[in-house]
N, C-alpha and C. Protein backbone atom coordinates (compact mmCIF):
# COMPACT_ATOMS: atom_id res chain seq x y z
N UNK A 1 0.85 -1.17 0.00
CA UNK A 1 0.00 0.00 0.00
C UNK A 1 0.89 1.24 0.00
N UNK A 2 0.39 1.85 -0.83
CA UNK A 2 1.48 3.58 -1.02
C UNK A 2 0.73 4.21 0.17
N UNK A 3 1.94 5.35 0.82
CA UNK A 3 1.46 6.52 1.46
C UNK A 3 0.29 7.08 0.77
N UNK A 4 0.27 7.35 -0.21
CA UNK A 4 -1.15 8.15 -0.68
C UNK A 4 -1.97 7.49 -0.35
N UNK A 5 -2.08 5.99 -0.90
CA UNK A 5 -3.46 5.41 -0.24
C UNK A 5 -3.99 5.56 0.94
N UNK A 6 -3.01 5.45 1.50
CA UNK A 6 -3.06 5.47 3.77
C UNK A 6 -4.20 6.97 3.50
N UNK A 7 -3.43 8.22 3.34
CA UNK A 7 -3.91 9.14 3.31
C UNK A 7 -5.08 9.64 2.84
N UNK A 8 -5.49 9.39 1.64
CA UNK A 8 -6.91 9.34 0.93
C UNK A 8 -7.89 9.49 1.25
N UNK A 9 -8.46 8.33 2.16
CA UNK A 9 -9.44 8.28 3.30
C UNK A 9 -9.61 9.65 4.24
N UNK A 10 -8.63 9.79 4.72
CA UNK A 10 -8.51 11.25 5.76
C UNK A 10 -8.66 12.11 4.63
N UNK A 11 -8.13 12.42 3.62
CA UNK A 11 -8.22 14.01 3.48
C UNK A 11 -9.85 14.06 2.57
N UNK A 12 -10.37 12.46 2.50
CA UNK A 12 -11.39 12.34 1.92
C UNK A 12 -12.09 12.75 3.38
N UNK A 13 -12.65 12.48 4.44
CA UNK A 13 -13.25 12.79 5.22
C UNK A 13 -12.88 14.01 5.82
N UNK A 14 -12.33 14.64 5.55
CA UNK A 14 -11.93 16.08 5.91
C UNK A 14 -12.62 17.13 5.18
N UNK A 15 -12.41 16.58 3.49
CA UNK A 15 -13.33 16.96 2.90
C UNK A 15 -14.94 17.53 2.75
N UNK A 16 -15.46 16.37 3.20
CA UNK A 16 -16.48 15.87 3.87
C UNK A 16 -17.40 16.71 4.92
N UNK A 17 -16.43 16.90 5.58
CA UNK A 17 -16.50 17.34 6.92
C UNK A 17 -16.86 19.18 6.54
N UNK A 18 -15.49 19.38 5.53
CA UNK A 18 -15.59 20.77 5.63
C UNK A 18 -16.82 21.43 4.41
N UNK A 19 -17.61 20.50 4.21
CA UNK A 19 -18.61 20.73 3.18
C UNK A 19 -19.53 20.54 3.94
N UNK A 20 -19.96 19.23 4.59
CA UNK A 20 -20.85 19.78 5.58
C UNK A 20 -20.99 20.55 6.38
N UNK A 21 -20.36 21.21 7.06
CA UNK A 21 -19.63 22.27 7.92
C UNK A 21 -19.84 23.45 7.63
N UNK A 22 -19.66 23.95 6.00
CA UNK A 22 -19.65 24.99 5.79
C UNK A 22 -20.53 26.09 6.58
N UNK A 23 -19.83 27.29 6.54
CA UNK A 23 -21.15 28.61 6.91
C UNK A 23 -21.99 29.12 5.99
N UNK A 24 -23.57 28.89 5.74
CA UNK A 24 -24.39 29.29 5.08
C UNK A 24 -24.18 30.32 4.57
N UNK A 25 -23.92 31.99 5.50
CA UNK A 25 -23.85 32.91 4.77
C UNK A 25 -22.60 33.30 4.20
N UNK A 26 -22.63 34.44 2.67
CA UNK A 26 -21.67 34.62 2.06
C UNK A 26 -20.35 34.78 2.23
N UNK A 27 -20.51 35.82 3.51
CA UNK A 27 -19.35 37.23 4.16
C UNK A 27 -18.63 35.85 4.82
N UNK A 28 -19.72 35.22 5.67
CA UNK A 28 -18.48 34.23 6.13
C UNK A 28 -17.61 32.77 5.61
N UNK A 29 -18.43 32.75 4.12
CA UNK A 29 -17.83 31.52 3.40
C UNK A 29 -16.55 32.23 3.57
N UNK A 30 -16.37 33.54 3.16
CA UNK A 30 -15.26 34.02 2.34
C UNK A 30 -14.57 33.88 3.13
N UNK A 31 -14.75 34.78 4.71
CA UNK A 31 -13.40 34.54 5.71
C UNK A 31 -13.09 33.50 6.10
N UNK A 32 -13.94 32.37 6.21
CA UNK A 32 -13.36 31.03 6.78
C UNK A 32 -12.40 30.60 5.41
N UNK A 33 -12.72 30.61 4.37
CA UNK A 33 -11.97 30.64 3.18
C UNK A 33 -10.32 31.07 3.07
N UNK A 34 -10.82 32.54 2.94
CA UNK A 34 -9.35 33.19 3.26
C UNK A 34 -8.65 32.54 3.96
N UNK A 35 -9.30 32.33 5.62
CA UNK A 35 -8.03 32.25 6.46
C UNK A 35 -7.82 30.26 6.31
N UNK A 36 -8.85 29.75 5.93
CA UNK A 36 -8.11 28.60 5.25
C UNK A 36 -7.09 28.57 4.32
N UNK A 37 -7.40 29.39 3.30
CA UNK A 37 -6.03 29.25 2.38
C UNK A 37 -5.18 29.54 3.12
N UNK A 38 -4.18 30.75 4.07
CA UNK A 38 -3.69 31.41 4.54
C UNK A 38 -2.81 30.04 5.78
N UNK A 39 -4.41 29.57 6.66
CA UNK A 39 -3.35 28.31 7.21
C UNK A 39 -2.58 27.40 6.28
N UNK A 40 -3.48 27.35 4.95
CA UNK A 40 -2.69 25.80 4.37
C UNK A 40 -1.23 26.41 3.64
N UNK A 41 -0.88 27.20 3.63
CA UNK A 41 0.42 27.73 3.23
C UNK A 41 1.26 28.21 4.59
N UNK A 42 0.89 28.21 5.60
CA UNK A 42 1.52 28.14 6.72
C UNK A 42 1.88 27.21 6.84
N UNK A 43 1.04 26.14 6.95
CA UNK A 43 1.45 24.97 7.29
C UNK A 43 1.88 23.81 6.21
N UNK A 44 1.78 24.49 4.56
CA UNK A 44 2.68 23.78 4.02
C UNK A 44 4.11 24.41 3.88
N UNK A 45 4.14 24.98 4.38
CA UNK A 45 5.33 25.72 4.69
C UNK A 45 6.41 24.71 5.58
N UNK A 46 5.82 24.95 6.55
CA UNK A 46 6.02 24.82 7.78
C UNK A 46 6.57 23.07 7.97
N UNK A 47 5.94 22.37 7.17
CA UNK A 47 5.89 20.87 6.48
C UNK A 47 7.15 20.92 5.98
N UNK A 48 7.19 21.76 4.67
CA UNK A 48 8.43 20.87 3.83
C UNK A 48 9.81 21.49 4.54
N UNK A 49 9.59 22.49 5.72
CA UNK A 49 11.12 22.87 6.35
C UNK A 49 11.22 21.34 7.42
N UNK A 50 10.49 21.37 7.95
CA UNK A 50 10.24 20.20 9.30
C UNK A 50 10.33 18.92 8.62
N UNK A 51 10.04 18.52 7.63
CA UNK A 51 9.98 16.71 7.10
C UNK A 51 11.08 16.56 6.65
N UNK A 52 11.66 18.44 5.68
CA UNK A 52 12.77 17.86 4.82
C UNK A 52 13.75 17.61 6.21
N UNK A 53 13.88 18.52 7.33
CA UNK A 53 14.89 18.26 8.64
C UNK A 53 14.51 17.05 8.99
N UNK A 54 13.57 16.76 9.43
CA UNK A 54 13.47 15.20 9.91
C UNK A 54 14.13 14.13 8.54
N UNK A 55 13.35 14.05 7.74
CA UNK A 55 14.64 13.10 6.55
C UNK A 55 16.02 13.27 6.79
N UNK A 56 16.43 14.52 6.64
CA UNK A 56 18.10 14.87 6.64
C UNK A 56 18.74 13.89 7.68
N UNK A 57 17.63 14.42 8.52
CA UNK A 57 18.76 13.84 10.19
C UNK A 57 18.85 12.36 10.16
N UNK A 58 17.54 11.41 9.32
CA UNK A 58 17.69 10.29 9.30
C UNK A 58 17.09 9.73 10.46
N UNK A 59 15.73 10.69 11.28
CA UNK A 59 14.97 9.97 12.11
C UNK A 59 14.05 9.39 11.28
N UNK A 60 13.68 9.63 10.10
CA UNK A 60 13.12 9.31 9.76
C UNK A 60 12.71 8.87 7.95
N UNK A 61 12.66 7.48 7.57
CA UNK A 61 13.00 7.34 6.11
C UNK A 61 12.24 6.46 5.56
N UNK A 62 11.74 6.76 4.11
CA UNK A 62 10.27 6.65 3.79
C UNK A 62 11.22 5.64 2.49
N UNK A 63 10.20 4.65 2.36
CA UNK A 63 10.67 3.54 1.19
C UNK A 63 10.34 3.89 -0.32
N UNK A 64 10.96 3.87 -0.95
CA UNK A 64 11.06 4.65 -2.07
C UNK A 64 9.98 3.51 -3.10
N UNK A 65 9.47 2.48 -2.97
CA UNK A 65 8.16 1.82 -3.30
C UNK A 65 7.01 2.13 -3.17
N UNK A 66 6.54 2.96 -1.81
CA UNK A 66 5.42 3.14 -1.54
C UNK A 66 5.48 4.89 -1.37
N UNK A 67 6.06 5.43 -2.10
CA UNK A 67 6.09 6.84 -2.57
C UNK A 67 6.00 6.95 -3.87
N UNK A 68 5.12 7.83 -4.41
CA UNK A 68 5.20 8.68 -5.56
C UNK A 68 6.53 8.95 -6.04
N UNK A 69 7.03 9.48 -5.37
CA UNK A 69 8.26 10.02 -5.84
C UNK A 69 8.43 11.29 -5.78
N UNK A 70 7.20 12.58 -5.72
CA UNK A 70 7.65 13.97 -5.86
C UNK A 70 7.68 14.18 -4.48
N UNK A 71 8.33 15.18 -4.42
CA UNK A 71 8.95 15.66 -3.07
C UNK A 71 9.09 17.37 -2.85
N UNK A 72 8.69 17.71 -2.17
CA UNK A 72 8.93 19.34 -1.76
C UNK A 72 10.29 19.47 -0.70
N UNK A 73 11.38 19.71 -1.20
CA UNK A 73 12.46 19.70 -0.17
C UNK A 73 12.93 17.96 -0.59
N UNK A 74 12.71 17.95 1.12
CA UNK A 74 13.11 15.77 1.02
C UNK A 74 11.70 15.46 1.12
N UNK A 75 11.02 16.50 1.53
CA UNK A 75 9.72 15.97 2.81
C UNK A 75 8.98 15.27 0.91
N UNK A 76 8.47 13.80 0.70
CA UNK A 76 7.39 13.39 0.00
C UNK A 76 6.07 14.02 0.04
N UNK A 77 5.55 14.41 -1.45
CA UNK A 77 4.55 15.30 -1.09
C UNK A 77 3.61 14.43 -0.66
N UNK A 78 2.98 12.96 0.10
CA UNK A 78 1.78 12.77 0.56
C UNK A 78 1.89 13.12 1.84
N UNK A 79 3.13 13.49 2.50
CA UNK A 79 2.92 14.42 3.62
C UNK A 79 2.32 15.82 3.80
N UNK A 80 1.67 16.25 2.69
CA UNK A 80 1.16 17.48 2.46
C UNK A 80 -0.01 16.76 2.74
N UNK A 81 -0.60 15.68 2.27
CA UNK A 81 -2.23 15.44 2.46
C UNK A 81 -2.66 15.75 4.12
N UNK A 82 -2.13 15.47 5.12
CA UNK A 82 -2.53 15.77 6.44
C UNK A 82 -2.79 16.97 7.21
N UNK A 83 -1.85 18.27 6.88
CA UNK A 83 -2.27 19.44 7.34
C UNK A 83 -3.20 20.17 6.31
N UNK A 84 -3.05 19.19 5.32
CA UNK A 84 -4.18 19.75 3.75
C UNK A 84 -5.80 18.95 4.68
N UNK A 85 -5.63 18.20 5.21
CA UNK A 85 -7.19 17.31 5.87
C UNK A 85 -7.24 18.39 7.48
N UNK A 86 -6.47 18.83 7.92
CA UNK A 86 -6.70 19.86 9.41
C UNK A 86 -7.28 21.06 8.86
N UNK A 87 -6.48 21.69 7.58
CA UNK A 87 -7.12 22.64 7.46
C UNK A 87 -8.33 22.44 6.84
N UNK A 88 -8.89 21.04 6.55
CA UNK A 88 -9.90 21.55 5.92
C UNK A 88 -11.09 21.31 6.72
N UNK A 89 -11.08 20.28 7.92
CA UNK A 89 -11.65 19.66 8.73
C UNK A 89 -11.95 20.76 10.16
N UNK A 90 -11.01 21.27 10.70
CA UNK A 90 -10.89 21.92 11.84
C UNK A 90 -12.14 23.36 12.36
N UNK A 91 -12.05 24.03 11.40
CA UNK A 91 -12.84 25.47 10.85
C UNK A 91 -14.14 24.35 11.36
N UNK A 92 -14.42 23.65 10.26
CA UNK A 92 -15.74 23.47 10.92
C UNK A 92 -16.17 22.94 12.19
N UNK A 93 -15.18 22.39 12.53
CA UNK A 93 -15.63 21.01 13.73
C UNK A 93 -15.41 22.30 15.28
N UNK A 94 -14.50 22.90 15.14
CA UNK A 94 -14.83 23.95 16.02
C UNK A 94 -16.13 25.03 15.91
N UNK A 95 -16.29 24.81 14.84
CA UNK A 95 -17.60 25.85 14.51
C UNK A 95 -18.58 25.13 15.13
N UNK A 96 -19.05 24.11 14.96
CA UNK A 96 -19.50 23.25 15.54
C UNK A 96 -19.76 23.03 17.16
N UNK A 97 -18.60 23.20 17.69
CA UNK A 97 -18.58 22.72 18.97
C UNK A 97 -18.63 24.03 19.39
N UNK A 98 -18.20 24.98 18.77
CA UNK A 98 -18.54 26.40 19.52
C UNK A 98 -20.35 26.75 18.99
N UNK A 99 -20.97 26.40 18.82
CA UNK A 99 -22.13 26.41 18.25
C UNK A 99 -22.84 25.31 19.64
N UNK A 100 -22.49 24.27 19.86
CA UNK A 100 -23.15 23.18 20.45
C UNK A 100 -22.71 23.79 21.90
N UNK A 101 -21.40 24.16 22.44
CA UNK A 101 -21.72 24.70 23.67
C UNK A 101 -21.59 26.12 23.95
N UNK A 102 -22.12 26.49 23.52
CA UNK A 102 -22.21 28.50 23.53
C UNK A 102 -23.01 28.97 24.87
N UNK A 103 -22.07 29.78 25.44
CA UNK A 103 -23.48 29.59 26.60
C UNK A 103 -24.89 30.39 26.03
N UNK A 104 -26.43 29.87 27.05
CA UNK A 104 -27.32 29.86 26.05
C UNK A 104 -28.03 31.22 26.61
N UNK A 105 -28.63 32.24 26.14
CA UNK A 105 -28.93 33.29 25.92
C UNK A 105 -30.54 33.06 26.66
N UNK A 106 -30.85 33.92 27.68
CA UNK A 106 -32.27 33.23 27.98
C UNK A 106 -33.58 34.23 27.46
N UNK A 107 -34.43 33.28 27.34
CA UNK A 107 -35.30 34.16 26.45
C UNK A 107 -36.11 34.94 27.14
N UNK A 108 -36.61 35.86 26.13
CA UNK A 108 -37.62 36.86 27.38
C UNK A 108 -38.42 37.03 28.47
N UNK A 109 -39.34 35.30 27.94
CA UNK A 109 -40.29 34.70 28.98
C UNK A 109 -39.68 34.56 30.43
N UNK A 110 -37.80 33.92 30.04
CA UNK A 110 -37.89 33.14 31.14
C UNK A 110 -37.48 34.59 32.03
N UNK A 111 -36.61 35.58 31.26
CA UNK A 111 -36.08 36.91 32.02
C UNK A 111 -37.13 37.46 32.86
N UNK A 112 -38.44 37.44 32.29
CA UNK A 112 -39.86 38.49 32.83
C UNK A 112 -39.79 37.28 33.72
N UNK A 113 -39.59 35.81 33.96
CA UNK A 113 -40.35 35.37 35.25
C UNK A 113 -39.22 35.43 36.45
N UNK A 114 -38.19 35.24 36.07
CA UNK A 114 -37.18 35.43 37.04
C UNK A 114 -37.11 36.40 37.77
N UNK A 115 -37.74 37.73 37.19
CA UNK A 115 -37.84 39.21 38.26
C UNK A 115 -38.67 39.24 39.21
């Protein structure tokens, strides 16, 4: 089995995730957008300095069978599929959970009986 295959699955459910997830309205497709693109170049950044150092040093070494072969630096690009599945997964699943425990706003009825 190639690294890509391993990977597939995840950045397929990340996918997934960040489509169901999405924010209905426009203004905020865009910013969750933006600052998605914005992480995934951070953090492919951030990837091919850190994998190509980890290869160099020789903690760590990937079999040249179950790789593609292209590479950013040393780092193999199916190491890009994983912070490519955070950024796409994360935005929502916090949206989510900041949505599910928000504290809850009480409504008028209950304000007028509490006085």
């Amino acid at each position: 089995m190639t690294y890509l295959l391993m990977s597939l699955p995840f950045l397929g459910l990340a996918g997934a995730g960040a489509w169901a997830w999405r924010p209905r309205e426009r203004t905020a497709r865009r910013s969750r957008l933006l600052a998605m693109l914005i992480a995934a170049v951070v953090l492919v950044v951030l990837t091919a300095v850190f994998d190509s150092l980890i290869v160099a040093t020789g903690i760590v070494a990937y079999d040249d069978a179950h790789r593609l072969g292209l590479a950013i630096g040393l780092a193999p690009i199916e190491d890009f599929l994983y912070p490519l599945a955070g950024v796409l997964l994360l935005p929502g699943l916090f949206d989510r959970a900041a949505r599910r425990w928000a504290p809850r706003r009480p409504t008028s009825d209950r304000a007028d009986a509490d006085r």
